[in-house]
PDB file of N, CA and C in Angstrom:
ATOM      1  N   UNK A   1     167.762  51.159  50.220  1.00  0.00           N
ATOM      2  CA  UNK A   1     167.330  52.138  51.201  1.00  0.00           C
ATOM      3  C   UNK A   1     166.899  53.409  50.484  1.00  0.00           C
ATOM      4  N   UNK A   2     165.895  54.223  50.956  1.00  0.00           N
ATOM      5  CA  UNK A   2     165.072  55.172  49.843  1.00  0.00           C
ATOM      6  C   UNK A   2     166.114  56.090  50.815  1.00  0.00           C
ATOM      7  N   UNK A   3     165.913  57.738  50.037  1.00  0.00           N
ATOM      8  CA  UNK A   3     166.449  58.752  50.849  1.00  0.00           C
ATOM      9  C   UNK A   3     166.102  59.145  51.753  1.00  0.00           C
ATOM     10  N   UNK A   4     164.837  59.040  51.988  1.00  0.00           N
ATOM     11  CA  UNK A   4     164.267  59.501  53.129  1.00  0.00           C
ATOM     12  C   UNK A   4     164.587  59.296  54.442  1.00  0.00           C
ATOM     13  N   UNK A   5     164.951  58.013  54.398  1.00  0.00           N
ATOM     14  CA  UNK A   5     165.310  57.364  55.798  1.00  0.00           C
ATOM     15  C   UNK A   5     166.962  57.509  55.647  1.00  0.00           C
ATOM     16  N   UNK A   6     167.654  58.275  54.926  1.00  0.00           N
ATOM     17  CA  UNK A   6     168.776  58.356  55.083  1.00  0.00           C
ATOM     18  C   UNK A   6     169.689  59.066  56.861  1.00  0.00           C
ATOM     19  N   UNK A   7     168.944  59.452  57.099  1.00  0.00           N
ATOM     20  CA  UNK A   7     169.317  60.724  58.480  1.00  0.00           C
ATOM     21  C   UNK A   7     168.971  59.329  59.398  1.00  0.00           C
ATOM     22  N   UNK A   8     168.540  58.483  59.604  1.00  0.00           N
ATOM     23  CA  UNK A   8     167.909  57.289  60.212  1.00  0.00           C
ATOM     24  C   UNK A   8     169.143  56.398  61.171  1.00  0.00           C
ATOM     25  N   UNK A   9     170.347  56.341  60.194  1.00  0.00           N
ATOM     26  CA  UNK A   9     171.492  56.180  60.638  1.00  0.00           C
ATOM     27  C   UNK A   9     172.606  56.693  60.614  1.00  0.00           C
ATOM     28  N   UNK A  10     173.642  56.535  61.423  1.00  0.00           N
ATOM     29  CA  UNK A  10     174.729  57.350  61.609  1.00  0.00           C
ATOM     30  C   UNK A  10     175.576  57.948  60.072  1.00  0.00           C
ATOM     31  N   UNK A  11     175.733  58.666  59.730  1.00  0.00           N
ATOM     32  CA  UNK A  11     176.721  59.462  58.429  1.00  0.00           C
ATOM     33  C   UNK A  11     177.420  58.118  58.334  1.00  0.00           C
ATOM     34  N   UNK A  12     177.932  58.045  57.460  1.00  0.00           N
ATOM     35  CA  UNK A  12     178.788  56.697  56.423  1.00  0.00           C
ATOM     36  C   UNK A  12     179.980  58.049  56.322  1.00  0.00           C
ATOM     37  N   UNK A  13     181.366  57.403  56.074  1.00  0.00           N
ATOM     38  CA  UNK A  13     182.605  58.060  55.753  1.00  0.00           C
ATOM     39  C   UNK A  13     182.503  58.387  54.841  1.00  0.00           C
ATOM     40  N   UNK A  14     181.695  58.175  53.357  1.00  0.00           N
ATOM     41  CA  UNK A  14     181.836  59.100  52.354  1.00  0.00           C
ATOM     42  C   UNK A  14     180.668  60.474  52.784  1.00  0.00           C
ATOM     43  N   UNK A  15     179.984  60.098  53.548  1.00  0.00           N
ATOM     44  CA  UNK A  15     179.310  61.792  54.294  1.00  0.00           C
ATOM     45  C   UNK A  15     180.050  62.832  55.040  1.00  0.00           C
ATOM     46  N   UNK A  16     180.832  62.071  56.019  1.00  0.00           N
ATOM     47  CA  UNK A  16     181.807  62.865  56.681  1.00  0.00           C
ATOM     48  C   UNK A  16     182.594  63.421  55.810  1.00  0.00           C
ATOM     49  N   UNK A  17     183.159  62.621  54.706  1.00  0.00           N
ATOM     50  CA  UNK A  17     184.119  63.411  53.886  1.00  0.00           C
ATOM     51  C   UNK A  17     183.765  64.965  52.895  1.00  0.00           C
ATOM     52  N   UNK A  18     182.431  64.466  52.836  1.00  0.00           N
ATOM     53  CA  UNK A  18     181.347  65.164  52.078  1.00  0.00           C
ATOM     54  C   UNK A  18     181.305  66.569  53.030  1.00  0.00           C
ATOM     55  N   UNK A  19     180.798  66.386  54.006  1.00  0.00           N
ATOM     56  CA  UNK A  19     180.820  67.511  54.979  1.00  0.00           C
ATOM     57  C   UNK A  19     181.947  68.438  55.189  1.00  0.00           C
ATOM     58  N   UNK A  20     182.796  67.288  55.228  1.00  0.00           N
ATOM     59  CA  UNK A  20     184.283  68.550  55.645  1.00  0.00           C
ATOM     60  C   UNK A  20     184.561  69.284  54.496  1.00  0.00           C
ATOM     61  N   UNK A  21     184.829  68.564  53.103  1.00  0.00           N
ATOM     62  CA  UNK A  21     184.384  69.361  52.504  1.00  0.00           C
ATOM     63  C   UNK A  21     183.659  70.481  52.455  1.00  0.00           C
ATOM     64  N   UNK A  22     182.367  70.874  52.565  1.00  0.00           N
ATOM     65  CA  UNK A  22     181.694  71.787  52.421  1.00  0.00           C
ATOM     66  C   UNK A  22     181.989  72.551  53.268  1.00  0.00           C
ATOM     67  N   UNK A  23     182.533  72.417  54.567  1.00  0.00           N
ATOM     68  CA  UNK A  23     182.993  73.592  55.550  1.00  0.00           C
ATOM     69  C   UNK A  23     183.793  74.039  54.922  1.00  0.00           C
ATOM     70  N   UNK A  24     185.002  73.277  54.658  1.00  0.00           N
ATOM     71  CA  UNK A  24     186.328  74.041  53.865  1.00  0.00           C
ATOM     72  C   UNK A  24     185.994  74.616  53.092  1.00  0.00           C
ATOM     73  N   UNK A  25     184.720  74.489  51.924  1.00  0.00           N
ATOM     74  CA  UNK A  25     184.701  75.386  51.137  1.00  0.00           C
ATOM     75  C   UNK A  25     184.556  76.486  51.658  1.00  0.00           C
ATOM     76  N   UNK A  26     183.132  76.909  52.134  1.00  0.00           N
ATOM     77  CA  UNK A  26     182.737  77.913  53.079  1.00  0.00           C
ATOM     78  C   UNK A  26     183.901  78.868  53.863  1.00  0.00           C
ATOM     79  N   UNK A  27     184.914  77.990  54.341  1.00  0.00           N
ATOM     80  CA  UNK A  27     186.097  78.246  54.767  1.00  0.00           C
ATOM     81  C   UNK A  27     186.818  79.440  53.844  1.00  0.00           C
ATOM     82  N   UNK A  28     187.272  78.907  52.925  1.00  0.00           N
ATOM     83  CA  UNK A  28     187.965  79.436  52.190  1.00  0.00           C
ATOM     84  C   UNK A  28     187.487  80.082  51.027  1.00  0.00           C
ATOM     85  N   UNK A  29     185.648  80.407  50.496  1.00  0.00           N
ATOM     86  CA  UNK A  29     185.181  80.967  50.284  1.00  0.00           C
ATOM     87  C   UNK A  29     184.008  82.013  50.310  1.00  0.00           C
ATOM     88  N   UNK A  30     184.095  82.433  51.829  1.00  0.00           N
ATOM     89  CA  UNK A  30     183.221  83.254  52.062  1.00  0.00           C
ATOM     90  C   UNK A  30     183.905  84.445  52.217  1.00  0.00           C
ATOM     91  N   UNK A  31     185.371  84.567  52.709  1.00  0.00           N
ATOM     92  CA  UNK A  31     186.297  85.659  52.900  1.00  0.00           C
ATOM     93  C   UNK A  31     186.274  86.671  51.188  1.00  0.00           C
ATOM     94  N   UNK A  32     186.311  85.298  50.517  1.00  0.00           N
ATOM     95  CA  UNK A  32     186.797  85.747  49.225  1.00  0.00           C
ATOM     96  C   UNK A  32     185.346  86.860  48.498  1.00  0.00           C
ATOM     97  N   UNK A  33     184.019  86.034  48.898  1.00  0.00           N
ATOM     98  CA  UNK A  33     182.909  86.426  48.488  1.00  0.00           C
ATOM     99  C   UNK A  33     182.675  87.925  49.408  1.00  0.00           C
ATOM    100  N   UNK A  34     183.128  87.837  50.322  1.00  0.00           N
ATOM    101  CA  UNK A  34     182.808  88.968  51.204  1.00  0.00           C
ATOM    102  C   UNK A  34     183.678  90.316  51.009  1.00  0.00           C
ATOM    103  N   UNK A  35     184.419  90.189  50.351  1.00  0.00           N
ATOM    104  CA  UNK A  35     186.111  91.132  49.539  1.00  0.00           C
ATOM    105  C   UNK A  35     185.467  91.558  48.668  1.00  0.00           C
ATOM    106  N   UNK A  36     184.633  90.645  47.717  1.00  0.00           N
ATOM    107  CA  UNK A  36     184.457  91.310  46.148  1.00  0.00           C
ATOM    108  C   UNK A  36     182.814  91.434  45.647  1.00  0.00           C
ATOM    109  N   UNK A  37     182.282  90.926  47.358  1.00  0.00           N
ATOM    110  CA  UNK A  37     180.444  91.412  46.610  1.00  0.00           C
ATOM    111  C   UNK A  37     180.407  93.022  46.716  1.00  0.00           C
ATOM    112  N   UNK A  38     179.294  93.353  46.045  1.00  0.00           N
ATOM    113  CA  UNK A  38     179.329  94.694  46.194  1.00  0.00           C
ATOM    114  C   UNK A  38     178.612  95.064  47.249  1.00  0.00           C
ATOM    115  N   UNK A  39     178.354  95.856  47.621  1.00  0.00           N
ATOM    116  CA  UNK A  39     178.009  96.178  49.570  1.00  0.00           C
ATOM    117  C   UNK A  39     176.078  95.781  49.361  1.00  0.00           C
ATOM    118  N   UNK A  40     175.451  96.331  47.981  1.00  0.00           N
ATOM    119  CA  UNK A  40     173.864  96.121  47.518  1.00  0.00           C
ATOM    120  C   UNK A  40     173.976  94.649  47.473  1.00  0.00           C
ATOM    121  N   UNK A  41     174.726  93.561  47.104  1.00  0.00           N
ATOM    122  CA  UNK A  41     174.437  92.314  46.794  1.00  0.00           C
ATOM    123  C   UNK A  41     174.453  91.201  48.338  1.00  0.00           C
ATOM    124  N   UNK A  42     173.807  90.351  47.815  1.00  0.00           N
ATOM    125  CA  UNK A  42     174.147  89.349  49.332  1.00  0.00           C
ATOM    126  C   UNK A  42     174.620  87.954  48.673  1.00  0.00           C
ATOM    127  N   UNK A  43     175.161  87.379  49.495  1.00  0.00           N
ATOM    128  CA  UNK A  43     175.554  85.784  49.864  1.00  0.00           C
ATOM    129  C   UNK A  43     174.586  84.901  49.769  1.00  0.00           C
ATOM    130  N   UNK A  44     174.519  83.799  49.049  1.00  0.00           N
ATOM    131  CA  UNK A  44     173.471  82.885  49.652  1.00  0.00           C
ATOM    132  C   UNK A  44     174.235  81.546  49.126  1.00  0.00           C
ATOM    133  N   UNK A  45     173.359  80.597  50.783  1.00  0.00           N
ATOM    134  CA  UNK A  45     174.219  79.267  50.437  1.00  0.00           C
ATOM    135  C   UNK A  45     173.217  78.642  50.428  1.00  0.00           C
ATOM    136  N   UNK A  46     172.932  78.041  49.769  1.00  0.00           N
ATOM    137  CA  UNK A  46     171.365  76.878  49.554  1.00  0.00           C
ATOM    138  C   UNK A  46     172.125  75.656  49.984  1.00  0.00           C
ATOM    139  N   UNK A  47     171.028  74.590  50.708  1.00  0.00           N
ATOM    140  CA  UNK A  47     170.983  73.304  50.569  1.00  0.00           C
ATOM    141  C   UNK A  47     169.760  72.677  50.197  1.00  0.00           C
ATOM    142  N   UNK A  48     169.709  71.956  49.437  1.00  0.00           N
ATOM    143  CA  UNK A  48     168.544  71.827  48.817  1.00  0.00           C
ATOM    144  C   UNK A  48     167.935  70.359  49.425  1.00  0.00           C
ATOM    145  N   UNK A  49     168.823  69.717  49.697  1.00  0.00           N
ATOM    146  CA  UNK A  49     168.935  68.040  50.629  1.00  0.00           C
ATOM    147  C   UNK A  49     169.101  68.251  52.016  1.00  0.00           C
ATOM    148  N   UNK A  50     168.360  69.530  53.000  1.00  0.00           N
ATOM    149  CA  UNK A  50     168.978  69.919  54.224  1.00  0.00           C
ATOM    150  C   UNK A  50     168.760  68.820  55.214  1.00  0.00           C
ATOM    151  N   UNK A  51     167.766  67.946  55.475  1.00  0.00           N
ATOM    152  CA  UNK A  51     167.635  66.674  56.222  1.00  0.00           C
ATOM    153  C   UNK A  51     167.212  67.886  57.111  1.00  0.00           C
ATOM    154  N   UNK A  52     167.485  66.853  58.517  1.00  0.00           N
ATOM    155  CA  UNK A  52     167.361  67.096  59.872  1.00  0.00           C
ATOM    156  C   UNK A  52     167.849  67.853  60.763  1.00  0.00           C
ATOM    157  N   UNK A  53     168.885  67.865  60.085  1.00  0.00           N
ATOM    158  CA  UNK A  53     170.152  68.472  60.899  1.00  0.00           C
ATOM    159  C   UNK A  53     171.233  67.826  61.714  1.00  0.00           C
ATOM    160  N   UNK A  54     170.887  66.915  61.808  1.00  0.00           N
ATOM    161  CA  UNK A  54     171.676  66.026  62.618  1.00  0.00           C
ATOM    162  C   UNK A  54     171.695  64.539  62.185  1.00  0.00           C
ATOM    163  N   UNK A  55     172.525  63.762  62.220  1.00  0.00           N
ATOM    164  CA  UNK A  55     172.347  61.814  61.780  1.00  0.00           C
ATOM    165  C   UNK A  55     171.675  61.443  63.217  1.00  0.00           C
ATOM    166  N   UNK A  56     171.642  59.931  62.966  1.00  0.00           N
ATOM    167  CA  UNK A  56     171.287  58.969  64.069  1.00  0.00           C
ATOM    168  C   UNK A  56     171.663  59.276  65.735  1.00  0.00           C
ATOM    169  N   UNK A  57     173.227  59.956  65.611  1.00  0.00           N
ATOM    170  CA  UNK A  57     174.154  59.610  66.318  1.00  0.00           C
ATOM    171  C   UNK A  57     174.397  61.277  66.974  1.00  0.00           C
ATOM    172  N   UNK A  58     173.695  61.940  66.104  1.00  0.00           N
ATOM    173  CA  UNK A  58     173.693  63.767  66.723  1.00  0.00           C
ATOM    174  C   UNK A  58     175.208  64.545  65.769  1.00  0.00           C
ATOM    175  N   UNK A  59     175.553  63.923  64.872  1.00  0.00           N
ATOM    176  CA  UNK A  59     176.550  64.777  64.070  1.00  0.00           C
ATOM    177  C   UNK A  59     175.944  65.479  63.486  1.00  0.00           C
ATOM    178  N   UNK A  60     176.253  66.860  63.574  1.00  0.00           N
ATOM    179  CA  UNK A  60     175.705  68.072  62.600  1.00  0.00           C
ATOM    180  C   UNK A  60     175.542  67.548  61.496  1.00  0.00           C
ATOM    181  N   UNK A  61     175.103  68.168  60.350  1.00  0.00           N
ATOM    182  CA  UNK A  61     174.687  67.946  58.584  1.00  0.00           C
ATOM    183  C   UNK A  61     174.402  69.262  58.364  1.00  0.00           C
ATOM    184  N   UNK A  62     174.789  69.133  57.169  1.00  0.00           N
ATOM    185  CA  UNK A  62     175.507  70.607  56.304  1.00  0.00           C
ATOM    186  C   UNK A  62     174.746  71.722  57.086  1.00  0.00           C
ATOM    187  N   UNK A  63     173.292  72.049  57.153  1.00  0.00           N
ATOM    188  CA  UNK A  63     173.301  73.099  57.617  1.00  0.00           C
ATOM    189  C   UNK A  63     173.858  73.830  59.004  1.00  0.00           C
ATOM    190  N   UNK A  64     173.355  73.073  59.480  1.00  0.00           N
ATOM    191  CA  UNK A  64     174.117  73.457  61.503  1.00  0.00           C
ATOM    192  C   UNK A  64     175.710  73.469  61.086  1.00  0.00           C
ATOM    193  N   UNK A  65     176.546  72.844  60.195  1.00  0.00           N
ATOM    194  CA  UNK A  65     177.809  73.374  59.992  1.00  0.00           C
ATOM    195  C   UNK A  65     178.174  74.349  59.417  1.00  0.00           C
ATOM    196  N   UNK A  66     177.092  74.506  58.361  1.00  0.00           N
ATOM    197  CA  UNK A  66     177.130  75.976  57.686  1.00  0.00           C
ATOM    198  C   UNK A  66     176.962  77.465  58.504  1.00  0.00           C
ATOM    199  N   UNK A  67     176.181  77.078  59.505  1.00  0.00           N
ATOM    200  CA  UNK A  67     175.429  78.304  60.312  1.00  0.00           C
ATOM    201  C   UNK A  67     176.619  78.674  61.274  1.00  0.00           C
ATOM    202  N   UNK A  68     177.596  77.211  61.315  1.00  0.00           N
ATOM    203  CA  UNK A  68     178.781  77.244  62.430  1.00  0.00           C
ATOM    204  C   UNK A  68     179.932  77.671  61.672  1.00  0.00           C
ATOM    205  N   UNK A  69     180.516  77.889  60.605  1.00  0.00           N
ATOM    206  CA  UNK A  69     181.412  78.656  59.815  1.00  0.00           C
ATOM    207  C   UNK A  69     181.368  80.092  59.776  1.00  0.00           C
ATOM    208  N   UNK A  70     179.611  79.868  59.210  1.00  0.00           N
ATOM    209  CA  UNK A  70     179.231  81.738  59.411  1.00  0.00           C
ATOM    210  C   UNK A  70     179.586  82.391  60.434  1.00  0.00           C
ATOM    211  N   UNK A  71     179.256  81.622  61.294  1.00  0.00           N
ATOM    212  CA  UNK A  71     180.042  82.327  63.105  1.00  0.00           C
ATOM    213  C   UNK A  71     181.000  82.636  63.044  1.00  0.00           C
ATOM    214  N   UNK A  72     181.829  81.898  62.825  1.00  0.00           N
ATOM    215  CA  UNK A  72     183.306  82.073  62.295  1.00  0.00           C
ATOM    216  C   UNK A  72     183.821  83.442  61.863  1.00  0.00           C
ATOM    217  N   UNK A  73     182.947  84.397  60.979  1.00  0.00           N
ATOM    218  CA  UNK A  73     183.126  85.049  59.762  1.00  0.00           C
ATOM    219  C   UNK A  73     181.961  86.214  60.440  1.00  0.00           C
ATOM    220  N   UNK A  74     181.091  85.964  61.455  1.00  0.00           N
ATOM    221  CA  UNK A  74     180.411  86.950  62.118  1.00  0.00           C
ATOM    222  C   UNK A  74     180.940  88.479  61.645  1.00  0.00           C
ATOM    223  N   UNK A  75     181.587  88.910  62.528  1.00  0.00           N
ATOM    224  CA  UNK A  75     182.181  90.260  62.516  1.00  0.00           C
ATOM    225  C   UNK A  75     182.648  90.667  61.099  1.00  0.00           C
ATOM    226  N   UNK A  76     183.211  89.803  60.520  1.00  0.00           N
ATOM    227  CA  UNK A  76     183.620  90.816  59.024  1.00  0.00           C
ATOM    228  C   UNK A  76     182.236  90.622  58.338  1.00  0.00           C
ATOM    229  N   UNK A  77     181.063  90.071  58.274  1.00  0.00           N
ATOM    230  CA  UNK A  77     180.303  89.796  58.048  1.00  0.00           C
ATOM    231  C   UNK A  77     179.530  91.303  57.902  1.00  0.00           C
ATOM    232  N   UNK A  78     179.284  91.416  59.411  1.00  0.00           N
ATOM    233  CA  UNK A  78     179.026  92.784  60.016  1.00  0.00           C
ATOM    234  C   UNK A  78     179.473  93.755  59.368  1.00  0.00           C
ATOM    235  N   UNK A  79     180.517  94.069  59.108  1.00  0.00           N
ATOM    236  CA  UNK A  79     181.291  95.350  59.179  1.00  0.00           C
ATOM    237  C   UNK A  79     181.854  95.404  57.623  1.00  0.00           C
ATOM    238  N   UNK A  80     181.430  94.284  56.864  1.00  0.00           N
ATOM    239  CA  UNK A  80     181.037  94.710  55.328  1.00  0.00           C
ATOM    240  C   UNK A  80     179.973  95.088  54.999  1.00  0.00           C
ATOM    241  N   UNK A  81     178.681  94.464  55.665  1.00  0.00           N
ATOM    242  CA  UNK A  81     177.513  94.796  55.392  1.00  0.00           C
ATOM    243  C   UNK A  81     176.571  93.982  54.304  1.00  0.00           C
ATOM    244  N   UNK A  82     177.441  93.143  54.065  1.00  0.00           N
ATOM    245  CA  UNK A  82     176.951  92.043  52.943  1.00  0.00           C
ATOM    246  C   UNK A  82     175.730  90.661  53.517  1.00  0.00           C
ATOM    247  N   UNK A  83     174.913  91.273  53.407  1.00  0.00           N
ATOM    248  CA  UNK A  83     173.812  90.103  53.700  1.00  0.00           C
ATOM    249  C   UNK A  83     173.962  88.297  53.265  1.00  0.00           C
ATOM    250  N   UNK A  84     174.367  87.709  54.227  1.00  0.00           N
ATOM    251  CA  UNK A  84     174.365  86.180  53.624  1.00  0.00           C
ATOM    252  C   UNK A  84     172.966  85.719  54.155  1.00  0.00           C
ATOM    253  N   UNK A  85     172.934  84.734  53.162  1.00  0.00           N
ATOM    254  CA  UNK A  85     171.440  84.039  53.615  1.00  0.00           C
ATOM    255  C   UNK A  85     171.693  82.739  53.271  1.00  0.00           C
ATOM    256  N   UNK A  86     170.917  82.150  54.529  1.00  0.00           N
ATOM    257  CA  UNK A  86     171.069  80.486  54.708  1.00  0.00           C
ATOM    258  C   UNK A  86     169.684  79.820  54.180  1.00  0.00           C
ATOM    259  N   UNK A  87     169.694  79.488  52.763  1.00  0.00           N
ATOM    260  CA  UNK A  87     168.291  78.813  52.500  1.00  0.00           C
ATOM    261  C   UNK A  87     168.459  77.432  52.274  1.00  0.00           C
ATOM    262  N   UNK A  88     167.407  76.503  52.721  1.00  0.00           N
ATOM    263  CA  UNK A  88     167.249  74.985  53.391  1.00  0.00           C
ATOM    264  C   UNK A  88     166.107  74.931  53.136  1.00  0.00           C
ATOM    265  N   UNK A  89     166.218  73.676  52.037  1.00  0.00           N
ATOM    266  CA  UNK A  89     165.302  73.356  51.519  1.00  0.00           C
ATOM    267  C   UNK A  89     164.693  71.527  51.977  1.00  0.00           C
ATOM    268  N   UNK A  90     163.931  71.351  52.219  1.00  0.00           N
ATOM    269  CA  UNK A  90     163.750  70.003  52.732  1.00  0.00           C
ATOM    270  C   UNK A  90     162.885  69.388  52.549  1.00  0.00           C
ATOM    271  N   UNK A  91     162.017  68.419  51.997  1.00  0.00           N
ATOM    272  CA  UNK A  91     160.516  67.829  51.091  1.00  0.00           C
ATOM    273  C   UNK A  91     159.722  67.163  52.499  1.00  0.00           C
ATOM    274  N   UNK A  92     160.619  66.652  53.669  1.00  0.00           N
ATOM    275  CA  UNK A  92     160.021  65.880  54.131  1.00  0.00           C
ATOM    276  C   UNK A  92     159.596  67.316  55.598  1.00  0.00           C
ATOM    277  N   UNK A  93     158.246  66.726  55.548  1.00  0.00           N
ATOM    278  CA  UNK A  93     157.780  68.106  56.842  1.00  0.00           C
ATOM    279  C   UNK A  93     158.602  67.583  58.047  1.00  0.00           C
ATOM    280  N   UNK A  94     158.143  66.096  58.509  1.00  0.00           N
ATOM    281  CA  UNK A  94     159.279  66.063  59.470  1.00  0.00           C
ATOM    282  C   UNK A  94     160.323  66.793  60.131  1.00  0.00           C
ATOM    283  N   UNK A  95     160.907  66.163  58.463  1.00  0.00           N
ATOM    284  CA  UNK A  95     162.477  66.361  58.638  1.00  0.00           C
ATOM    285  C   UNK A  95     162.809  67.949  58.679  1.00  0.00           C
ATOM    286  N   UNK A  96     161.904  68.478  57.980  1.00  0.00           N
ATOM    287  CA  UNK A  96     161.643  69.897  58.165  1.00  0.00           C
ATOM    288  C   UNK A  96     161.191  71.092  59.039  1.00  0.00           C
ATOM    289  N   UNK A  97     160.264  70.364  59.924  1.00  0.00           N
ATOM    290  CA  UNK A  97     160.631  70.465  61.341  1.00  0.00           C
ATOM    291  C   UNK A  97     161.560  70.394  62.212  1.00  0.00           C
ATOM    292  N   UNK A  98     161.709  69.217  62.585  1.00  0.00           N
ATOM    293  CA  UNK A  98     163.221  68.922  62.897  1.00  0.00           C
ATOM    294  C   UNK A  98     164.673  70.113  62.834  1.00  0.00           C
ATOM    295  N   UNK A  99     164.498  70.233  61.587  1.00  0.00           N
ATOM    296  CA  UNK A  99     165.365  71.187  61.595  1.00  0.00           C
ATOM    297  C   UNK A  99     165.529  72.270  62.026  1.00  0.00           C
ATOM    298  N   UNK A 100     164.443  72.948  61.616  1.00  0.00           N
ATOM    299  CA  UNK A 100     163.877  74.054  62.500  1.00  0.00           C
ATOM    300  C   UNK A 100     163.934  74.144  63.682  1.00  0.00           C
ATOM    301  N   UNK A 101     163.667  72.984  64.419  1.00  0.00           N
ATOM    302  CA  UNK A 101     164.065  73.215  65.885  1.00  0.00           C
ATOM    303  C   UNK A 101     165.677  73.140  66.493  1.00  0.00           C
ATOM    304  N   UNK A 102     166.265  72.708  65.162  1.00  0.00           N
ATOM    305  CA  UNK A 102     167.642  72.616  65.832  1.00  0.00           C
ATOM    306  C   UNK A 102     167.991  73.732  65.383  1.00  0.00           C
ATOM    307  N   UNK A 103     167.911  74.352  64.216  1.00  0.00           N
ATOM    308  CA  UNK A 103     168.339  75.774  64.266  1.00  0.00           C
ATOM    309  C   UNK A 103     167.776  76.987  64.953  1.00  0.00           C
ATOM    310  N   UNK A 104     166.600  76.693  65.527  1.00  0.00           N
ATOM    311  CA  UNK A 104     166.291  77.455  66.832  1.00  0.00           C
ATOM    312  C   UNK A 104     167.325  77.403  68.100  1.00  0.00           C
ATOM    313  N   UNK A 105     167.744  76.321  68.325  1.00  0.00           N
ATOM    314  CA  UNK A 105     168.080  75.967  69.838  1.00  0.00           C
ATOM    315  C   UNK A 105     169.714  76.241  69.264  1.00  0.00           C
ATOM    316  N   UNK A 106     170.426  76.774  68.030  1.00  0.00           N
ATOM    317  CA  UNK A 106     171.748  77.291  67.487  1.00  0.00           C
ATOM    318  C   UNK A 106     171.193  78.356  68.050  1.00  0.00           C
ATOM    319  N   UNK A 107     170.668  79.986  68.140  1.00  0.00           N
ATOM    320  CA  UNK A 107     170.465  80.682  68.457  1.00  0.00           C
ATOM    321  C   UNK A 107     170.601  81.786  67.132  1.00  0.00           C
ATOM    322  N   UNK A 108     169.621  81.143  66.239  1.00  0.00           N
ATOM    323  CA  UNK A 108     170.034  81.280  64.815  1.00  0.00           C
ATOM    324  C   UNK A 108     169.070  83.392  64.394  1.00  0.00           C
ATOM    325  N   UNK A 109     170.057  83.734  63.604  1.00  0.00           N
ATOM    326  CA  UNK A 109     169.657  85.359  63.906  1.00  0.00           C
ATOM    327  C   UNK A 109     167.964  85.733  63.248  1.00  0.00           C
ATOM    328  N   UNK A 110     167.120  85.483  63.323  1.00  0.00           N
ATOM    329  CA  UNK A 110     166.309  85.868  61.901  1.00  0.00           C
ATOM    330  C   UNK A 110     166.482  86.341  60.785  1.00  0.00           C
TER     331      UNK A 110
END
């Protein structure tokens, strides 16, 4: 199976595991990043494999979970003043579309 058509079917358990992962990180390192950037510097979380946004089956993929942690972290976000930025990178226009529209319909900030 090529990558492309990976988003085609539902996440496999080593994806899910993959995912939770990456929230937890986010979890437990954005507090930390947000304590010790300096107020001029910003955050950035790249995905460079962003897909669609969603599998077969409508489970988020990394970015829409990423954008959903940040929520999380909104207000201190704010009130440090530390710019995070969500960059998503994706080869296939599609799929790159796609995404775009689901992070539109998140109510995603510009």
């Amino acid at each position: 199976m090529s990558l492309s058509n990976s988003h085609n079917k539902p996440f496999d358990e080593a994806t899910h595991v993959k995912l939770r992962l990456f929230q937890d990180y986010i979890c437990e390192w954005l507090p930390v990043f947000l304590m010790s950037s300096p107020l001029d510097e910003r955050i950035n979380i790249v995905d460079f494999f962003a897909g669609p946004g969603y599998d077969k089956n409508g489970a988020a993929g990394s970015p829409l979970l990423a954008l959903e942690k940040l929520r999380k972290y909104e207000d201190r976000i704010r009130d440090r003043g530390v710019p995070v930025h969500l960059l998503f990178n994706e080869k296939d226009e599609r799929k790159a579309t796609e995404l775009q529209y689901a992070m539109d319909r998140q109510d995603v900030p510009p």
